[in-house]
N, C-alpha and C. Protein backbone atom coordinates (compact mmCIF):
# COMPACT_ATOMS: atom_id res chain seq x y z
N UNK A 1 -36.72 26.67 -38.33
CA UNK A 1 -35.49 25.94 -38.41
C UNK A 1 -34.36 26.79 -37.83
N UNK A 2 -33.66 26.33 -36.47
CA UNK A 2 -32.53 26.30 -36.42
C UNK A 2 -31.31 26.54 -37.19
N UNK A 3 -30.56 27.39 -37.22
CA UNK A 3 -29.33 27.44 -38.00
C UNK A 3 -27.90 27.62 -36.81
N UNK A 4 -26.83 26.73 -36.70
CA UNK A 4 -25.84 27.42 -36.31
C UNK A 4 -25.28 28.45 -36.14
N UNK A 5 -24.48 29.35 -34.93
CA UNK A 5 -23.99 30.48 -35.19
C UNK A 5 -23.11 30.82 -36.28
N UNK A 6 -22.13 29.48 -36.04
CA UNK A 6 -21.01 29.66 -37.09
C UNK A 6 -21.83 29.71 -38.60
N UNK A 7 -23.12 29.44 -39.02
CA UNK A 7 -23.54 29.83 -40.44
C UNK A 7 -24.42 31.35 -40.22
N UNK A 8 -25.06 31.56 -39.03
CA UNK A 8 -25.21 33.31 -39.55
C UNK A 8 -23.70 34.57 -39.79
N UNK A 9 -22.65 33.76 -38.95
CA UNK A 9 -21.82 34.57 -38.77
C UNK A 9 -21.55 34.75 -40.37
N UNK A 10 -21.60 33.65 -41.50
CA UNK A 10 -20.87 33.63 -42.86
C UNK A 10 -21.45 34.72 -43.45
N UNK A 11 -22.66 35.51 -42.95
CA UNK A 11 -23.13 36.44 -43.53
C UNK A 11 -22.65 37.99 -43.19
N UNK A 12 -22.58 38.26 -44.57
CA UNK A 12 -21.62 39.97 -44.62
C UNK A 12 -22.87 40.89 -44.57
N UNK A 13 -23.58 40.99 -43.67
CA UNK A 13 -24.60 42.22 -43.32
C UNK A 13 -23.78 43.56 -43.03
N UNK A 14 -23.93 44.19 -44.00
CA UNK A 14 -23.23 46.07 -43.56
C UNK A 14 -24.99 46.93 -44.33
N UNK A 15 -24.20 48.23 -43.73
CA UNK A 15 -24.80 49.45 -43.76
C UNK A 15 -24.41 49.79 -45.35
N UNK A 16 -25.14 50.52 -45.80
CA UNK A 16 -25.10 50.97 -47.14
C UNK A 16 -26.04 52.07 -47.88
N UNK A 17 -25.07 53.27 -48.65
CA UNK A 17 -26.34 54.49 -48.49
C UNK A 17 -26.53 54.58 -50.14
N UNK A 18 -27.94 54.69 -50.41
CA UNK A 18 -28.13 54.90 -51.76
C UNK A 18 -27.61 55.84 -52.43
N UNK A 19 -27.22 56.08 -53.36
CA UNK A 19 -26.48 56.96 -54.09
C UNK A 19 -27.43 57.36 -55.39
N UNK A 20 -28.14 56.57 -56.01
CA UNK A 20 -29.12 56.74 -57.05
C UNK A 20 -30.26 55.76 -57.09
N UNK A 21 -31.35 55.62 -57.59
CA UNK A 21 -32.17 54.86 -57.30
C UNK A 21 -32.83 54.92 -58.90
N UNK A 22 -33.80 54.13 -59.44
CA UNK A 22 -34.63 54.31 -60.65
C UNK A 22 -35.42 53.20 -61.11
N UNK A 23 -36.81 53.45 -61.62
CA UNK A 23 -37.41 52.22 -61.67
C UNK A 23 -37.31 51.94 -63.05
N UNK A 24 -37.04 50.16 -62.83
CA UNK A 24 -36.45 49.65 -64.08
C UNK A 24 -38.13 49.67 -65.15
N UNK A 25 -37.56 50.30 -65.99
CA UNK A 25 -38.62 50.22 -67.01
C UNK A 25 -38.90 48.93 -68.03
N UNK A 26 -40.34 48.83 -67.92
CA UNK A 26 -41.06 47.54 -67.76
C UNK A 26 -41.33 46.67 -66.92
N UNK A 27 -40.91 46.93 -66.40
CA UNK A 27 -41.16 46.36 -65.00
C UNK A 27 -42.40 46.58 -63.86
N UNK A 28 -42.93 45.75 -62.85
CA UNK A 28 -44.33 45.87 -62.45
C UNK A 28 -43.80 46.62 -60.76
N UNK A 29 -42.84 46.11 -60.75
CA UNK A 29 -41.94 46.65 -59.11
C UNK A 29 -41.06 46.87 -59.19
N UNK A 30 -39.80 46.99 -60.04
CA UNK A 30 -38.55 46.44 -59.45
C UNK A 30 -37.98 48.05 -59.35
N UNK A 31 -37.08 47.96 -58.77
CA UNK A 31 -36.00 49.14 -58.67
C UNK A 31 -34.55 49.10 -58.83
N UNK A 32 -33.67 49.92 -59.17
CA UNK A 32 -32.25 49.40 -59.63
C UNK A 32 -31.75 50.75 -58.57
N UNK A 33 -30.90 50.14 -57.48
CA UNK A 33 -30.14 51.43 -56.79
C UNK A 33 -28.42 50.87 -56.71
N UNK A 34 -27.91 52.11 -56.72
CA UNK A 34 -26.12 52.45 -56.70
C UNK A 34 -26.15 52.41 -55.48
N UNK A 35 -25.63 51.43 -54.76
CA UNK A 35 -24.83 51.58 -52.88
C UNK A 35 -23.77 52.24 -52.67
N UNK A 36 -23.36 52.53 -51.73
CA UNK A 36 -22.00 52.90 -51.57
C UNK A 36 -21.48 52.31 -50.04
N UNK A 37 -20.57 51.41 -50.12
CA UNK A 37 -20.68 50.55 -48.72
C UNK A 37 -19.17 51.09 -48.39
N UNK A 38 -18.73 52.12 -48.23
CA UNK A 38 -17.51 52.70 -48.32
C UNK A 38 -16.24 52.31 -48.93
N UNK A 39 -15.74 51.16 -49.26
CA UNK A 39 -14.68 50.82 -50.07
C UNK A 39 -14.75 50.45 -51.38
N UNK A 40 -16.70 50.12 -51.98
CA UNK A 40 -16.79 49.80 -52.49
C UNK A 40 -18.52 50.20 -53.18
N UNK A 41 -18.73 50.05 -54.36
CA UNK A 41 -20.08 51.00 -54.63
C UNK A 41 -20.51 49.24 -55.20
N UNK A 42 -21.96 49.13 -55.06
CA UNK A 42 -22.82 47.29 -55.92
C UNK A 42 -23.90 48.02 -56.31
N UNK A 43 -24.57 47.00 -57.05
CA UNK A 43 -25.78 47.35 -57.25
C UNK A 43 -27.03 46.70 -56.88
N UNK A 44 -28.24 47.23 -56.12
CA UNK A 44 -29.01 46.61 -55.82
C UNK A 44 -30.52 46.76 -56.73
N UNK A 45 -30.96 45.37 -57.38
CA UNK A 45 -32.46 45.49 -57.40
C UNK A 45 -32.91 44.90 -56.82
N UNK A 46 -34.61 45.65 -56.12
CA UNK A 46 -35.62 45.38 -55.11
C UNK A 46 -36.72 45.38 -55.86
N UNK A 47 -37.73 44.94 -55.40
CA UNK A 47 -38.94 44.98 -55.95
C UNK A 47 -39.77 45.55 -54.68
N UNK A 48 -39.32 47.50 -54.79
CA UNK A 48 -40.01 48.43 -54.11
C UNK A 48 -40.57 49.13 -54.31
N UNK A 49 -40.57 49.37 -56.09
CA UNK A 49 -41.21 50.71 -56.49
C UNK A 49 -42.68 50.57 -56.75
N UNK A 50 -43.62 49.92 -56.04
CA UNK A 50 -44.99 50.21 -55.66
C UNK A 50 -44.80 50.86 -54.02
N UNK A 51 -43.77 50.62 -53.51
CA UNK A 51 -43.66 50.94 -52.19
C UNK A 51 -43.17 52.18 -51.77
N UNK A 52 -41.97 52.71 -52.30
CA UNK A 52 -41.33 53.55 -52.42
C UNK A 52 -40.45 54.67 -54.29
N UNK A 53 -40.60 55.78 -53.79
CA UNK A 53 -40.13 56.66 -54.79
C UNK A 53 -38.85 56.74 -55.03
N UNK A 54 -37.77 56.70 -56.06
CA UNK A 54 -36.62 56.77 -56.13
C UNK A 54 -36.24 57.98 -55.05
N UNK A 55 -36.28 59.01 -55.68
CA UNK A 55 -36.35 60.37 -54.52
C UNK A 55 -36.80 60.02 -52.97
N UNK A 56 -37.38 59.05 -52.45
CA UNK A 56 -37.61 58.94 -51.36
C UNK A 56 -35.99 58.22 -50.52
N UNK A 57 -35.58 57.09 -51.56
CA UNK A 57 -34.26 56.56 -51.35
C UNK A 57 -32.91 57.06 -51.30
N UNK A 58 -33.14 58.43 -52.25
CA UNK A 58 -31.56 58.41 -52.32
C UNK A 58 -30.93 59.38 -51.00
N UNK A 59 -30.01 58.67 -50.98
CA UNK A 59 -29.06 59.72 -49.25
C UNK A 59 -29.89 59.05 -48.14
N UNK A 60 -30.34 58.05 -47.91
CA UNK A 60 -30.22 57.45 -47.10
C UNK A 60 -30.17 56.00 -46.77
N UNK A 61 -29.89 55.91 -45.92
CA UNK A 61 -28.87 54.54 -45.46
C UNK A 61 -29.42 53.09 -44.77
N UNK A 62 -29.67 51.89 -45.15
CA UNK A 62 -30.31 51.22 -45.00
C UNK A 62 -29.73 49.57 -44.92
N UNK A 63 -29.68 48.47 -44.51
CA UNK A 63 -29.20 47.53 -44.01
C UNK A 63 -29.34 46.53 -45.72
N UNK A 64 -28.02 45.91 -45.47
CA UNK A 64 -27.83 44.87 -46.63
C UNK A 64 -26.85 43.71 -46.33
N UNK A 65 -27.42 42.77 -47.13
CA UNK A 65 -26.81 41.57 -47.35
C UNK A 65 -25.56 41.51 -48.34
N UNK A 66 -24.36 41.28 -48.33
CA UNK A 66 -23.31 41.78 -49.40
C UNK A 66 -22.76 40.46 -49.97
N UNK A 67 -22.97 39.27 -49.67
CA UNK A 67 -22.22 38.07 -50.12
C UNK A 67 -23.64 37.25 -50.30
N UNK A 68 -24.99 37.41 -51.02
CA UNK A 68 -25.31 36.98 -51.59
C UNK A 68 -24.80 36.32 -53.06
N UNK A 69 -24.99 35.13 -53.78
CA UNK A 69 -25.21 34.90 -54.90
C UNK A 69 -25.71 36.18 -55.68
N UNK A 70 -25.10 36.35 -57.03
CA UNK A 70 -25.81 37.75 -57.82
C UNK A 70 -26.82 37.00 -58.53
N UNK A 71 -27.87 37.87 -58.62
CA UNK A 71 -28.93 37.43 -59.46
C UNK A 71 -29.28 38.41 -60.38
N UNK A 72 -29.98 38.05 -61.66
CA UNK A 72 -30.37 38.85 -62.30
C UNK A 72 -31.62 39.51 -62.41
N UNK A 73 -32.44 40.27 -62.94
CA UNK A 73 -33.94 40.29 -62.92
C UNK A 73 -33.86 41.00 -63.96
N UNK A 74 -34.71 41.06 -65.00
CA UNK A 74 -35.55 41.58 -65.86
C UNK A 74 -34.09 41.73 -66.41
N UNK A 75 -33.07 41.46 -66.73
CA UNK A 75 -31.46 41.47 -67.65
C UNK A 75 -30.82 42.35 -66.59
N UNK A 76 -31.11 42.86 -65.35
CA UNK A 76 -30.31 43.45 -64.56
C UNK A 76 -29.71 42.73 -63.47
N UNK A 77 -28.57 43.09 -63.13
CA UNK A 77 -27.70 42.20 -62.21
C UNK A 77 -27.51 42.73 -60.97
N UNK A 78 -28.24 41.78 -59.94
CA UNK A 78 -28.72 42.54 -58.34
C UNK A 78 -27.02 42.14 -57.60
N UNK A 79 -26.79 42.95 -56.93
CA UNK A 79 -25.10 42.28 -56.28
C UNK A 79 -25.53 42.41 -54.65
N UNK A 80 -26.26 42.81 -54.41
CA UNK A 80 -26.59 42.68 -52.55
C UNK A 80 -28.40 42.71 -52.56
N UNK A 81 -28.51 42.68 -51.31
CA UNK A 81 -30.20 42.89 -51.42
C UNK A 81 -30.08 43.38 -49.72
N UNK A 82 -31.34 44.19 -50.15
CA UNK A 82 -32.05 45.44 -49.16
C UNK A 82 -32.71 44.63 -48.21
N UNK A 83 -32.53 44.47 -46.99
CA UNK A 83 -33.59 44.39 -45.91
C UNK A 83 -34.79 45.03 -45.98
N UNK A 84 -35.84 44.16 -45.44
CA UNK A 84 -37.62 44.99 -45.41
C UNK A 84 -38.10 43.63 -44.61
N UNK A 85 -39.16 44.95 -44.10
CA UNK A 85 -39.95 44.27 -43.43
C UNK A 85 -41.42 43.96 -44.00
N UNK A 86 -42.35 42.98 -44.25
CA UNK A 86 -43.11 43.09 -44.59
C UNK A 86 -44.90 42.96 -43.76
N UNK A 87 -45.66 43.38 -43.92
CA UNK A 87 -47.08 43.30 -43.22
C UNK A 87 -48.05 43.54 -43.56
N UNK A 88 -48.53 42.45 -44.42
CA UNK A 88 -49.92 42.70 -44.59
C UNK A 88 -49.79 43.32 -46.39
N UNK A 89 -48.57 43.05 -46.82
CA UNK A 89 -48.58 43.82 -47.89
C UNK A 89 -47.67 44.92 -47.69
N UNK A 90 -47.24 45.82 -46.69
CA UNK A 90 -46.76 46.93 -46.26
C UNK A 90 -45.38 46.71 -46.59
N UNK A 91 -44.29 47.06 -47.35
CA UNK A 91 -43.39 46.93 -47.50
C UNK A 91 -42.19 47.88 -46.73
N UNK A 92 -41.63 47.91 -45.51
CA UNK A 92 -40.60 49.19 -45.17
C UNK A 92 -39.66 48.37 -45.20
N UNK A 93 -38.45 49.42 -45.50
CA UNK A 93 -36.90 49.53 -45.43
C UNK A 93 -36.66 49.44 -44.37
N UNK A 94 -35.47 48.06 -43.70
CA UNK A 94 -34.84 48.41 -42.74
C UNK A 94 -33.54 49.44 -42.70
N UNK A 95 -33.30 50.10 -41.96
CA UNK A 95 -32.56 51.07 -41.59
C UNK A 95 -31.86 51.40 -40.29
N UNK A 96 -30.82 51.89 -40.30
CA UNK A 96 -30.15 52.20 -38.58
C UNK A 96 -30.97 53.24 -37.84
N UNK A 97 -31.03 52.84 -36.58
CA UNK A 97 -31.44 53.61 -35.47
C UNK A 97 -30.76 55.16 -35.69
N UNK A 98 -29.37 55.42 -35.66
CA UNK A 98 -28.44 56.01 -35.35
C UNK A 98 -27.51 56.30 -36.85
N UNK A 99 -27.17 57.60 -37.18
CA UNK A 99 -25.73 57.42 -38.30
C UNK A 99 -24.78 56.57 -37.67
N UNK A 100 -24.57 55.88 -38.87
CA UNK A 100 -23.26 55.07 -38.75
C UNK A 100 -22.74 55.30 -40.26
N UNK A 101 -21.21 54.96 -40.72
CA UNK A 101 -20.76 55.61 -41.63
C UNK A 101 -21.05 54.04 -42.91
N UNK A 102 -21.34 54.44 -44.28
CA UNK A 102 -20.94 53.43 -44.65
C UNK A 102 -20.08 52.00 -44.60
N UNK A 103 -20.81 51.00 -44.65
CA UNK A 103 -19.97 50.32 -44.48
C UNK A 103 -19.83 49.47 -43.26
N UNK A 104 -20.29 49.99 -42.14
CA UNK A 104 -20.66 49.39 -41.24
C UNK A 104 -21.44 48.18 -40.67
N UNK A 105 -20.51 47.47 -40.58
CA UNK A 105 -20.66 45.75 -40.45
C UNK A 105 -21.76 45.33 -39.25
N UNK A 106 -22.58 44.85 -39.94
CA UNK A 106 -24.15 44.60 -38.81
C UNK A 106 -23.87 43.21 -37.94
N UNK A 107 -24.16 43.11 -36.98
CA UNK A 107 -23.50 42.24 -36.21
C UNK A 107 -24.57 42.01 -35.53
């Protein structure tokens, strides 16, 4: 399906670097990480931690959605969500080619 430009444009895709990461306990995947999108810090849960280690996440910088609807999971409140790619099961983080500084509006 087709979507208009003028409706991808409504989307606030920026850059954003983990600041803390931790897997929510009880949980079968999920993860709870601190962003920091430079003017402003959210919180993201993913359902990565079969995929990835908190310590593998934090200090680096990875692509997000910022004007999602918030959702909750397991009583935690997700405020953006993480890009990934998936294959076969394979779960990776999208991420910039290049440093760019927080905050940086994906276009």
């Amino acid at each position: 399906m087709e979507i208009p430009f003028a409706k991808f444009q409504e989307l606030d895709l920026r850059v954003g670097k983990v600041l803390s990461a931790e897997v929510i306990p009880g949980s079968r995947s999920l993860m709870k990480m601190q962003i920091d999108f430079g003017s402003e810090q959210r919180q993201c849960v993913a359902g990565i931690s079969q995929h990835y280690k908190p310590e593998q996440l934090i200090g680096n910088k990875y692509m997000f959605i910022v004007n999602l609807e918030r959702k909750k999971m397991m009583g935690v409140e997700s405020e953006c969500m993480i890009f990934a790619a998936e294959d076969g099961g394979n779960i990776v983080l999208l991420k910039p080619e290049k440093d760019v500084k927080e905050g940086s509006k994906i276009h």
